[in-house]
PDB file of N, CA and C in Angstrom:
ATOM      1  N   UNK A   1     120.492  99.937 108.193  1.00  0.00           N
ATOM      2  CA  UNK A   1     119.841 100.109 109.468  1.00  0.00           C
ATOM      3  C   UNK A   1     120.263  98.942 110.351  1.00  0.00           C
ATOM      4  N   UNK A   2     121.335  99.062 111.325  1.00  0.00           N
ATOM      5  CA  UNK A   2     121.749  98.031 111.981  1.00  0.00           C
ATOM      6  C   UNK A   2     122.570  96.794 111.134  1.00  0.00           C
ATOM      7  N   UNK A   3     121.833  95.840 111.210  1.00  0.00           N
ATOM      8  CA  UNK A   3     122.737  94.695 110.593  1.00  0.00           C
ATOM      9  C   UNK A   3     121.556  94.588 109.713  1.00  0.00           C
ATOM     10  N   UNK A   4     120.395  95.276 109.488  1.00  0.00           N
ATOM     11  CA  UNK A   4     119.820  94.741 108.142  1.00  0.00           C
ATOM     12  C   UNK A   4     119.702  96.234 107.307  1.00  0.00           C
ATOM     13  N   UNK A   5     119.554  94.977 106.103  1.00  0.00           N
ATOM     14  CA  UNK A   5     119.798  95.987 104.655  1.00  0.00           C
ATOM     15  C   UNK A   5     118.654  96.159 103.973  1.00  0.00           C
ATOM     16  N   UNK A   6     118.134  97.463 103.362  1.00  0.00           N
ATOM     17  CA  UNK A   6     116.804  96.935 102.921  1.00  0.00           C
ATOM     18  C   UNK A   6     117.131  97.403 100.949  1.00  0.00           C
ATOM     19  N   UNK A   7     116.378  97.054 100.076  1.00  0.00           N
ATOM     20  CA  UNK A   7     116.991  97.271  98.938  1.00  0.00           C
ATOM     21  C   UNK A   7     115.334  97.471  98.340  1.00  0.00           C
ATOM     22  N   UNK A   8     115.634  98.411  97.011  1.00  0.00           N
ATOM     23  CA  UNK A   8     114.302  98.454  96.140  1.00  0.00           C
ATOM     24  C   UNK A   8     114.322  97.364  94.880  1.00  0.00           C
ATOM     25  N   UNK A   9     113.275  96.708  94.988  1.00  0.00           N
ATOM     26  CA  UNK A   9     113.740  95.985  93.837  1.00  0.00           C
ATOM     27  C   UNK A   9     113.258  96.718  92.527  1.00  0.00           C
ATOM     28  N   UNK A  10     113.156  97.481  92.232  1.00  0.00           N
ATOM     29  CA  UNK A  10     113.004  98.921  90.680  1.00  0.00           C
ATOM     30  C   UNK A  10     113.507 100.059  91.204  1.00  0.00           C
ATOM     31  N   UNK A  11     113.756 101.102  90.941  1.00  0.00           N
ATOM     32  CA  UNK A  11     113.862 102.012  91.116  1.00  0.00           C
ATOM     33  C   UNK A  11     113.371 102.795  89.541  1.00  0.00           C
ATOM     34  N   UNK A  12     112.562 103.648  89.293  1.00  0.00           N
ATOM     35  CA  UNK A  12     112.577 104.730  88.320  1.00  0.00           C
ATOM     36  C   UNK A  12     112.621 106.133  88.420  1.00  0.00           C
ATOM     37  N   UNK A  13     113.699 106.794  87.684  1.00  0.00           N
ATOM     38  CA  UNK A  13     113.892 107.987  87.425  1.00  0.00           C
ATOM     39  C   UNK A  13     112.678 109.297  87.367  1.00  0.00           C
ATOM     40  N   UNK A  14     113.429 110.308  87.219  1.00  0.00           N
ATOM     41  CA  UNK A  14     112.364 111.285  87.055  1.00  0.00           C
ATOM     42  C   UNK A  14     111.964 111.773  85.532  1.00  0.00           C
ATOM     43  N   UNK A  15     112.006 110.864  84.753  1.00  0.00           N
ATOM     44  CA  UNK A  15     112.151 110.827  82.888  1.00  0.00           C
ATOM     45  C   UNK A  15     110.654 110.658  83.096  1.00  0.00           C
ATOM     46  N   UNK A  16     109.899 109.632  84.108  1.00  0.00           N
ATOM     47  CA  UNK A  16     108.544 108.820  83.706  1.00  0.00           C
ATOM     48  C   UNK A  16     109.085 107.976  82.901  1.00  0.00           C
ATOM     49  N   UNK A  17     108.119 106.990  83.319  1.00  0.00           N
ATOM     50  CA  UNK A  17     108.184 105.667  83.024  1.00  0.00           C
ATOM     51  C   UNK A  17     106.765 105.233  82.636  1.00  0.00           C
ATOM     52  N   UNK A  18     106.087 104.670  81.879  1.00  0.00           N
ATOM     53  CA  UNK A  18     105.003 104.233  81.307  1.00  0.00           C
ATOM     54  C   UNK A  18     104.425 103.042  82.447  1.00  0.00           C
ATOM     55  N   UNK A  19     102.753 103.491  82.718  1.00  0.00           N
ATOM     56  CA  UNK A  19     102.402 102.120  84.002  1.00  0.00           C
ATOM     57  C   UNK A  19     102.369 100.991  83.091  1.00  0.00           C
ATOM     58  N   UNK A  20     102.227 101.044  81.900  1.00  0.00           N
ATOM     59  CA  UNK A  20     102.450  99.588  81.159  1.00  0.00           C
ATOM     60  C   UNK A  20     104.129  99.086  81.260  1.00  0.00           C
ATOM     61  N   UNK A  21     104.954  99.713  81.400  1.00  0.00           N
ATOM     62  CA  UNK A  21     106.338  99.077  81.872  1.00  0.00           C
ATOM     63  C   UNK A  21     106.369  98.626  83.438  1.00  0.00           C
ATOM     64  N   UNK A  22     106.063  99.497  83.945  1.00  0.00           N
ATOM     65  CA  UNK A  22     106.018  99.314  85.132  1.00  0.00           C
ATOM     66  C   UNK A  22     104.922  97.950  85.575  1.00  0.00           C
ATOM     67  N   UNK A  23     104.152  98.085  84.905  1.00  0.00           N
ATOM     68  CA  UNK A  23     102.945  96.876  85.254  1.00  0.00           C
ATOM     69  C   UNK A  23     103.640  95.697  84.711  1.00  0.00           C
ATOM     70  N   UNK A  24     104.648  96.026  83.765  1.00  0.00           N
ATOM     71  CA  UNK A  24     104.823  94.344  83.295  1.00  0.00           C
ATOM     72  C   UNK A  24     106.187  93.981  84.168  1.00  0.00           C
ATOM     73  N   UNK A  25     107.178  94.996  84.641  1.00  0.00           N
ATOM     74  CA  UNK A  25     108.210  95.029  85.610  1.00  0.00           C
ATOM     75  C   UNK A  25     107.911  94.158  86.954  1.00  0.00           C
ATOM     76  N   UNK A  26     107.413  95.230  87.254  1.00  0.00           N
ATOM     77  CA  UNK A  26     106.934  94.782  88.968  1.00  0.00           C
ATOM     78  C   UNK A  26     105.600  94.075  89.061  1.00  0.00           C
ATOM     79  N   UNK A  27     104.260  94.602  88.792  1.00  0.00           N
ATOM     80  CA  UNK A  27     103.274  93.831  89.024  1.00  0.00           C
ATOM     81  C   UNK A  27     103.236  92.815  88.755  1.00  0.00           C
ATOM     82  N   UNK A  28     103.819  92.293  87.241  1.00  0.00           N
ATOM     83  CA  UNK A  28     103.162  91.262  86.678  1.00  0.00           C
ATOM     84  C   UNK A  28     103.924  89.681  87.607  1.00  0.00           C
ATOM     85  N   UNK A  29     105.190  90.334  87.782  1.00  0.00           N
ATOM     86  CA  UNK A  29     105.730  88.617  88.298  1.00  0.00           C
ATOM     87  C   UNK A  29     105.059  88.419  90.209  1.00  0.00           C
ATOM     88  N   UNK A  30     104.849  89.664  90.796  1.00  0.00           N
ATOM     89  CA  UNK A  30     103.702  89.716  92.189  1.00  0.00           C
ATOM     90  C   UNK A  30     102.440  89.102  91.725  1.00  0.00           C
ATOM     91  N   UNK A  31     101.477  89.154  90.621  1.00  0.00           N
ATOM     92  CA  UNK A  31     100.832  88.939  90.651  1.00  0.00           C
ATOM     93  C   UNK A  31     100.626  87.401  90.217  1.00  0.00           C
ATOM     94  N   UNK A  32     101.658  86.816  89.303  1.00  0.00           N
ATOM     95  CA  UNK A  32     101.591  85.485  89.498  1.00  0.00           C
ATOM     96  C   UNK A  32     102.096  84.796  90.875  1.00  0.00           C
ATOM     97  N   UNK A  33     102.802  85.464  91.692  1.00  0.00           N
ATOM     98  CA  UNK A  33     103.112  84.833  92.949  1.00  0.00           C
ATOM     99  C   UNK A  33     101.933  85.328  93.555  1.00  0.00           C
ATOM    100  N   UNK A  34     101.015  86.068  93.405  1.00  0.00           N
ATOM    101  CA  UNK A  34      99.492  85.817  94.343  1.00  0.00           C
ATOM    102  C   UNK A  34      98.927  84.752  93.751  1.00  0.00           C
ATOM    103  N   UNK A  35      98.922  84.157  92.688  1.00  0.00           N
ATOM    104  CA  UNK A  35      97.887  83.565  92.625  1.00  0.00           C
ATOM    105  C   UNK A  35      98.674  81.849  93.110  1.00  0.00           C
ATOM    106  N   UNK A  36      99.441  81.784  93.265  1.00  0.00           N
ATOM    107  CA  UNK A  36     100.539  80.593  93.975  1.00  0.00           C
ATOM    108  C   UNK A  36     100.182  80.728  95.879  1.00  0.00           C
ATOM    109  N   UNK A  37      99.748  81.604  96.421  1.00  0.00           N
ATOM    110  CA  UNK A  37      99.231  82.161  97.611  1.00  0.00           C
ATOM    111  C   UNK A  37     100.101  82.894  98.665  1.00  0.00           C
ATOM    112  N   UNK A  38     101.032  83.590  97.696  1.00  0.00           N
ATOM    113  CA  UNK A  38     101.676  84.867  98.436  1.00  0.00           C
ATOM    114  C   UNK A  38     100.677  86.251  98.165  1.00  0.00           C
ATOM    115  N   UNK A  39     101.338  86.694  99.462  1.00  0.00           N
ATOM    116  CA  UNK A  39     100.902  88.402  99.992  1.00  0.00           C
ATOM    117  C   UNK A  39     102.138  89.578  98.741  1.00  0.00           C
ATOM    118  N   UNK A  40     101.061  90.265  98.026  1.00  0.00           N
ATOM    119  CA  UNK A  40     101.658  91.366  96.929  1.00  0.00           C
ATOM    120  C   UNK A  40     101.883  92.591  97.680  1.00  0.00           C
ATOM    121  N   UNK A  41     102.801  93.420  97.297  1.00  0.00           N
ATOM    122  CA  UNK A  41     102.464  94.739  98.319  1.00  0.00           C
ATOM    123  C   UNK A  41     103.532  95.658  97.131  1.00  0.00           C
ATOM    124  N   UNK A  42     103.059  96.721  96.184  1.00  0.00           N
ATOM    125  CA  UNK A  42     103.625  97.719  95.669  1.00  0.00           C
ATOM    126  C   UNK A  42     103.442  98.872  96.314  1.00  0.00           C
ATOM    127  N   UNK A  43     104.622  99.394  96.820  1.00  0.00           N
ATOM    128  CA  UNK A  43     104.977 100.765  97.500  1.00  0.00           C
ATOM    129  C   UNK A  43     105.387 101.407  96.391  1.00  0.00           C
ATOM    130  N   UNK A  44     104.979 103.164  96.309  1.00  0.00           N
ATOM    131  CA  UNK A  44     104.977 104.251  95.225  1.00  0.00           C
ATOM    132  C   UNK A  44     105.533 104.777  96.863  1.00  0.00           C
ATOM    133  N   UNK A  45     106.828 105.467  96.282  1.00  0.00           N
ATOM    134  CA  UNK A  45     107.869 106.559  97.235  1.00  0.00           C
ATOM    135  C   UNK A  45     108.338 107.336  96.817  1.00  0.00           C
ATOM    136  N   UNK A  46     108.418 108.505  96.932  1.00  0.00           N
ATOM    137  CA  UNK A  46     108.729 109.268  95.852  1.00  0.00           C
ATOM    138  C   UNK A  46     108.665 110.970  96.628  1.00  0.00           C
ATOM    139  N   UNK A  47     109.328 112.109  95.956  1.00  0.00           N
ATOM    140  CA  UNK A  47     108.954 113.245  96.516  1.00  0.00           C
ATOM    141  C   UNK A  47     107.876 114.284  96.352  1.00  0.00           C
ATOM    142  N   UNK A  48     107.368 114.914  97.444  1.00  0.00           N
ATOM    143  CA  UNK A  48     105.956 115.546  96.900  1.00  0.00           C
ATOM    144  C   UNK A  48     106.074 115.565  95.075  1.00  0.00           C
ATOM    145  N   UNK A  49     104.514 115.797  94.817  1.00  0.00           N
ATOM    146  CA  UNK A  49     104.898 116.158  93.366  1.00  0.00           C
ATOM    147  C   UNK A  49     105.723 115.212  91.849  1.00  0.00           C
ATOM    148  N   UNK A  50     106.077 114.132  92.579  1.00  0.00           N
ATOM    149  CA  UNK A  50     106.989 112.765  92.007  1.00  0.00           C
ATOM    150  C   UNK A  50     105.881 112.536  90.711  1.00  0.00           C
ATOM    151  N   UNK A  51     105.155 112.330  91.375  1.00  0.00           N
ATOM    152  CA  UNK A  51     103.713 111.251  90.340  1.00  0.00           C
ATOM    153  C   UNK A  51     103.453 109.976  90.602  1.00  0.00           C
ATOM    154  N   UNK A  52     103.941 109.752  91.949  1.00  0.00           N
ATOM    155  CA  UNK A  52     102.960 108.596  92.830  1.00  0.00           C
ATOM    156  C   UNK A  52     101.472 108.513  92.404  1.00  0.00           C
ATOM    157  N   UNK A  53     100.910 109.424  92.938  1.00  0.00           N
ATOM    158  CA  UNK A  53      99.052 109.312  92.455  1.00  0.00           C
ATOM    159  C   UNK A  53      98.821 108.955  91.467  1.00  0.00           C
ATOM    160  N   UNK A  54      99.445 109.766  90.548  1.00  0.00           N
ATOM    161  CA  UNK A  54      99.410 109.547  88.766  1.00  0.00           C
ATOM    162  C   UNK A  54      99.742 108.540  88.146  1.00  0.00           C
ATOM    163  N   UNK A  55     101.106 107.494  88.366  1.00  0.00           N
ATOM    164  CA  UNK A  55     101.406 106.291  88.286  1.00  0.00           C
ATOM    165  C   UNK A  55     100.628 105.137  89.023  1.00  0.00           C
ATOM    166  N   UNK A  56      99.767 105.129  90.050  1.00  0.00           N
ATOM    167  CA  UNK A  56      99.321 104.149  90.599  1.00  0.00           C
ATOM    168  C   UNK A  56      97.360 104.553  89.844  1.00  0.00           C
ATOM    169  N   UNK A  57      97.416 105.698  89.601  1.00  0.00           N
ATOM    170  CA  UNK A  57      96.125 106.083  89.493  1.00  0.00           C
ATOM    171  C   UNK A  57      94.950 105.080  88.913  1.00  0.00           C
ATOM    172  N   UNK A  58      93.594 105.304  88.993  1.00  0.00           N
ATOM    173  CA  UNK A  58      92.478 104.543  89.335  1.00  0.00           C
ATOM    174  C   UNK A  58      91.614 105.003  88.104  1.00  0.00           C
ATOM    175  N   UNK A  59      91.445 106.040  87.028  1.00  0.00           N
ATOM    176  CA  UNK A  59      90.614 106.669  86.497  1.00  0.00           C
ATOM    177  C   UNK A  59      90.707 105.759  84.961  1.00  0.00           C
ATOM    178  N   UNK A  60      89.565 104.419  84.900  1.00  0.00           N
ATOM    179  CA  UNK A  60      89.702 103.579  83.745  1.00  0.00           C
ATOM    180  C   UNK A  60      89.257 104.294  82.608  1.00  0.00           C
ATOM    181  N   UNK A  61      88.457 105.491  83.061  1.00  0.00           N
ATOM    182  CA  UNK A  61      88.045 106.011  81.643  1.00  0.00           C
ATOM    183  C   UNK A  61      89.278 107.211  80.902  1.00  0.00           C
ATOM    184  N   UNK A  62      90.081 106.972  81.685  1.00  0.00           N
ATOM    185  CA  UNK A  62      91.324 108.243  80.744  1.00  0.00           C
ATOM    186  C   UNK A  62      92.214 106.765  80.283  1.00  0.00           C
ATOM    187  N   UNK A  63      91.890 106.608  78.886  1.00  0.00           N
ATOM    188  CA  UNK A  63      92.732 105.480  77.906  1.00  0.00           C
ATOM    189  C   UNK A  63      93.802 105.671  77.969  1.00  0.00           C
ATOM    190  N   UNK A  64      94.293 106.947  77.837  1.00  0.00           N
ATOM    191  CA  UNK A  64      95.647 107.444  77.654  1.00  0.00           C
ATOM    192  C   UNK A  64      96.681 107.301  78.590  1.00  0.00           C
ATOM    193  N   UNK A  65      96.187 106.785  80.180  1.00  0.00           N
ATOM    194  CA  UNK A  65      96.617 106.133  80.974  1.00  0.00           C
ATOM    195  C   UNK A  65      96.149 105.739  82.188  1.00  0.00           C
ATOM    196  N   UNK A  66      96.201 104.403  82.118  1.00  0.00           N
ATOM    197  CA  UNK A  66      95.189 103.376  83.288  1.00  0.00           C
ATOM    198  C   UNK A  66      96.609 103.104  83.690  1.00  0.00           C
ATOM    199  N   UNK A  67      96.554 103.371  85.001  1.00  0.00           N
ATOM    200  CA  UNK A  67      97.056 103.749  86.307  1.00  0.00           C
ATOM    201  C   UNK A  67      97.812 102.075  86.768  1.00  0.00           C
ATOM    202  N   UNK A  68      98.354 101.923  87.883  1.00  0.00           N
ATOM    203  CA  UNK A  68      99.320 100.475  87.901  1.00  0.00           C
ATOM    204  C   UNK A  68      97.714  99.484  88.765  1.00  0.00           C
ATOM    205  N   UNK A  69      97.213 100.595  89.666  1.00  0.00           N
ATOM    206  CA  UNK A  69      95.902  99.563  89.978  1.00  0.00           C
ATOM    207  C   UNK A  69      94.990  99.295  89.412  1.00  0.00           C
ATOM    208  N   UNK A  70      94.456 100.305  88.181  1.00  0.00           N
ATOM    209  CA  UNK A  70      93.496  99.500  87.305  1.00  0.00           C
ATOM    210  C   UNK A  70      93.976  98.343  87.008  1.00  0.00           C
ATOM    211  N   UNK A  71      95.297  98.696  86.410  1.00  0.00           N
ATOM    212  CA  UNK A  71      95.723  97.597  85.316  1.00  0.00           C
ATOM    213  C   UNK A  71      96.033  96.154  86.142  1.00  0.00           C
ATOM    214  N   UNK A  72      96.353  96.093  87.733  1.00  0.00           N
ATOM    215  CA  UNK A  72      96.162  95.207  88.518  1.00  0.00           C
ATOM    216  C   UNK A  72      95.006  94.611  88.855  1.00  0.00           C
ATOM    217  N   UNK A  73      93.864  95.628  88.977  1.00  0.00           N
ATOM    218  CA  UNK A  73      92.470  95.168  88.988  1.00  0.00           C
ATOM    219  C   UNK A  73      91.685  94.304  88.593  1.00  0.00           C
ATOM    220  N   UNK A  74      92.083  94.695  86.887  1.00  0.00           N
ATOM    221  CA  UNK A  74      91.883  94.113  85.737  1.00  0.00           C
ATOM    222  C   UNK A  74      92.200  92.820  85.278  1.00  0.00           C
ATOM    223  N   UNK A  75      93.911  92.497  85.873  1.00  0.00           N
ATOM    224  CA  UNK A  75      94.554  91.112  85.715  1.00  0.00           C
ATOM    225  C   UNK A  75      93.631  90.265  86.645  1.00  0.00           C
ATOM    226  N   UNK A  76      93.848  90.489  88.038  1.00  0.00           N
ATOM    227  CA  UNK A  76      93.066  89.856  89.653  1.00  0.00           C
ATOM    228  C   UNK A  76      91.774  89.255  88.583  1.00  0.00           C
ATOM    229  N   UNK A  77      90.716  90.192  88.539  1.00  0.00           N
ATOM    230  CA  UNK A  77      89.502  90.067  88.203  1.00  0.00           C
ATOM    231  C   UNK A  77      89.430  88.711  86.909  1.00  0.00           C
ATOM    232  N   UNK A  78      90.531  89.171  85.873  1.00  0.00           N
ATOM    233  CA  UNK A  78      90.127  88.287  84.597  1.00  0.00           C
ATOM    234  C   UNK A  78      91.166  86.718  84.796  1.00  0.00           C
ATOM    235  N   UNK A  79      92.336  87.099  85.876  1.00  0.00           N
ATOM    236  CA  UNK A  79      92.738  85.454  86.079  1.00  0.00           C
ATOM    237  C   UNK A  79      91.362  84.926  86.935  1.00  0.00           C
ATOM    238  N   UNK A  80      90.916  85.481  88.184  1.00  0.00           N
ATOM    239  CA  UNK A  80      89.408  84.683  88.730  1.00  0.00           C
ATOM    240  C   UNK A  80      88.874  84.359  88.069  1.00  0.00           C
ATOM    241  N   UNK A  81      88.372  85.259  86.913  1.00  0.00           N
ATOM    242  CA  UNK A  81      87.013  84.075  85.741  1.00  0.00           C
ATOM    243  C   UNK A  81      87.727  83.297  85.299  1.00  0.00           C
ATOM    244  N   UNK A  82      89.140  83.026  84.970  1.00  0.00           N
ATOM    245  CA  UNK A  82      89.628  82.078  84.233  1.00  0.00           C
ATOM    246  C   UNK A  82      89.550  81.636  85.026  1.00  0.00           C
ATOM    247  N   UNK A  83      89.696  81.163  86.384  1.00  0.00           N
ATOM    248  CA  UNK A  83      89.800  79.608  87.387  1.00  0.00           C
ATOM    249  C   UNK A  83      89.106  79.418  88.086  1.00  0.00           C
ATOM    250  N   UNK A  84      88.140  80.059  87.728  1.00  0.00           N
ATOM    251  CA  UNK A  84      86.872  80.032  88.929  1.00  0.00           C
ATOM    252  C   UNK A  84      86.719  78.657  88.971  1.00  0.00           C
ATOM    253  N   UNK A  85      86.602  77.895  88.228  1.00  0.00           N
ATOM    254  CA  UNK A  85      86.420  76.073  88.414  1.00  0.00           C
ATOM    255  C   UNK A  85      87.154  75.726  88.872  1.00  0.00           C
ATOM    256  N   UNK A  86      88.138  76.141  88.959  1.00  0.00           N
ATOM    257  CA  UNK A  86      89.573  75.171  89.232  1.00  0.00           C
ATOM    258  C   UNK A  86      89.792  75.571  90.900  1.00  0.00           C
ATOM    259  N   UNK A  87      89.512  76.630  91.290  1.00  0.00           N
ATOM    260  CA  UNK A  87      89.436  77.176  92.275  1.00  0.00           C
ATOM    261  C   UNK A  87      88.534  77.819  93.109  1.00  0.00           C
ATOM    262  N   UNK A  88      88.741  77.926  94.815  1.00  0.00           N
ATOM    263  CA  UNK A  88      87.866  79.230  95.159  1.00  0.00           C
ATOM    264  C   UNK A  88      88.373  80.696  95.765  1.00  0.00           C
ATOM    265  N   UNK A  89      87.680  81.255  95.201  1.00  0.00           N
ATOM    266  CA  UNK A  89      88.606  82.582  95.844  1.00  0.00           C
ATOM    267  C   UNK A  89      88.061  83.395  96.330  1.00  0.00           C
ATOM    268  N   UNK A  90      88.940  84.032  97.791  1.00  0.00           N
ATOM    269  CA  UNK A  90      88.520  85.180  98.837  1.00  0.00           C
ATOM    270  C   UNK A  90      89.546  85.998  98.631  1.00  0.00           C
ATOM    271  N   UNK A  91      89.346  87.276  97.836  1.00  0.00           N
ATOM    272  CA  UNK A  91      89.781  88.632  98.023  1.00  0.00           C
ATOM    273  C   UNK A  91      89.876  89.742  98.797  1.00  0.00           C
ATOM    274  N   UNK A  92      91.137  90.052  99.314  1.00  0.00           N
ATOM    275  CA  UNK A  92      91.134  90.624 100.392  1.00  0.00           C
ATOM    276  C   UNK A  92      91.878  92.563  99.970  1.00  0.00           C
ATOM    277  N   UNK A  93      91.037  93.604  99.531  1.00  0.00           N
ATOM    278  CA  UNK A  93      92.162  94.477  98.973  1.00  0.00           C
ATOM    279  C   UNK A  93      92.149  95.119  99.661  1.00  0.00           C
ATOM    280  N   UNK A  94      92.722  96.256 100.042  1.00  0.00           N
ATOM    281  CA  UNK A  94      93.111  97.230 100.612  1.00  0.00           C
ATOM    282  C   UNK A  94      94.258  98.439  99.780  1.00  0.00           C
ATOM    283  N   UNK A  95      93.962  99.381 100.033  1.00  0.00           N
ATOM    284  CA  UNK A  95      94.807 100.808  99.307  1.00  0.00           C
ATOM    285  C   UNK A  95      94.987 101.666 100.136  1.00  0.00           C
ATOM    286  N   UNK A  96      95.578 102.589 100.868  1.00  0.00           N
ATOM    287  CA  UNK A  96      96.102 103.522 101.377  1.00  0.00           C
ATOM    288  C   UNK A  96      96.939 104.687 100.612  1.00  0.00           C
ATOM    289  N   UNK A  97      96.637 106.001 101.278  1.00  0.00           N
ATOM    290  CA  UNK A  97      97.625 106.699 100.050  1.00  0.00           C
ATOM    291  C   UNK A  97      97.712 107.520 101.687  1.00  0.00           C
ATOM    292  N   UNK A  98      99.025 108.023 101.698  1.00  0.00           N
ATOM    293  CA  UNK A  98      99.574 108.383 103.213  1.00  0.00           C
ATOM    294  C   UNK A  98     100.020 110.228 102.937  1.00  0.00           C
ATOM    295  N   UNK A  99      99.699 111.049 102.851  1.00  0.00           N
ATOM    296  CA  UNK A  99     100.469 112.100 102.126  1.00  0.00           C
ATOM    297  C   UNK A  99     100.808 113.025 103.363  1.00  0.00           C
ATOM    298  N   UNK A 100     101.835 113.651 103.814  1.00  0.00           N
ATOM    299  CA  UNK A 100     102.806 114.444 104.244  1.00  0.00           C
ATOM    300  C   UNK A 100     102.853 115.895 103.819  1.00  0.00           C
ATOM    301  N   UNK A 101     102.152 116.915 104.486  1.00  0.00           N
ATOM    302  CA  UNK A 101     102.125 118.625 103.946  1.00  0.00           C
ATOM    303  C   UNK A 101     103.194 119.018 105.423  1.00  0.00           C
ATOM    304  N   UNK A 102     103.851 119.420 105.076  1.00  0.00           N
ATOM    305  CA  UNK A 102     104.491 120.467 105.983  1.00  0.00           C
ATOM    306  C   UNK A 102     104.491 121.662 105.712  1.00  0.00           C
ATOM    307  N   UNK A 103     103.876 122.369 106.332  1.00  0.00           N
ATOM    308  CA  UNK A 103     103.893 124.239 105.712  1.00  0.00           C
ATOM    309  C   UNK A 103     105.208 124.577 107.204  1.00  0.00           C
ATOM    310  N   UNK A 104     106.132 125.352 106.470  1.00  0.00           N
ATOM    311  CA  UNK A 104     107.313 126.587 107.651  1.00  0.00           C
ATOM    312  C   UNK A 104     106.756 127.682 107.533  1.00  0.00           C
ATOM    313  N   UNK A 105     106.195 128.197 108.534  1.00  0.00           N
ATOM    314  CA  UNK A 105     106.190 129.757 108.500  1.00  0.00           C
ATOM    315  C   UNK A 105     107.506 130.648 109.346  1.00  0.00           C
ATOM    316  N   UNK A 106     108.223 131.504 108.882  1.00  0.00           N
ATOM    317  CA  UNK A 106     108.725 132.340 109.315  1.00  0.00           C
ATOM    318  C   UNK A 106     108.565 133.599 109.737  1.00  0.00           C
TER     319      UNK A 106
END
């Protein structure tokens, strides 16, 4: 786009990929740079039907798979009790899910 380049830093296939790979891929090295006091931001892109929802998903009681934001939730929450002394902390979250229907009628 012009003179700038933009790049993904993961890309995964349409095989599926486990949110425990993915959480230890991408989240985990964002989430030690939040707690250093950078801004995290994981984008799910993908085509209708991909498994965006399903990979980022929220539902802690299905074991069989906790989603990339539980499992982010979960880290956030249990590094705070670990440093709550050492530190103070203001949490700021936010989630958006943006979805795109186009119906053609002919």
């Amino acid at each position: 786009m012009g003179s700038h380049s933009f790049i993904f830093d993961h890309v995964y296939g349409g095989g599926g990929s486990p949110s425990n790979n993915m959480f230890e891929e991408c989240a985990v090295p964002l989430l030690d740079a939040l707690f250093q006091g950078y801004n995290g931001t994981i984008i799910a892109y993908g085509q209708t039907g991909s498994g965006k929802t399903y990979t980022m998903g929220t539902n802690p009681k299905e074991t069989s798979h906790r989603g990339l934001i539980f499992q982010i939730m979960n880290t956030i929450f249990s590094k705070i009790e670990a440093l709550k002394h050492q530190s103070e902390f203001q949490l700021h979250v936010s989630f958006i899910e943006v979805t795109f229907l186009i119906s053609l009628f002919l």
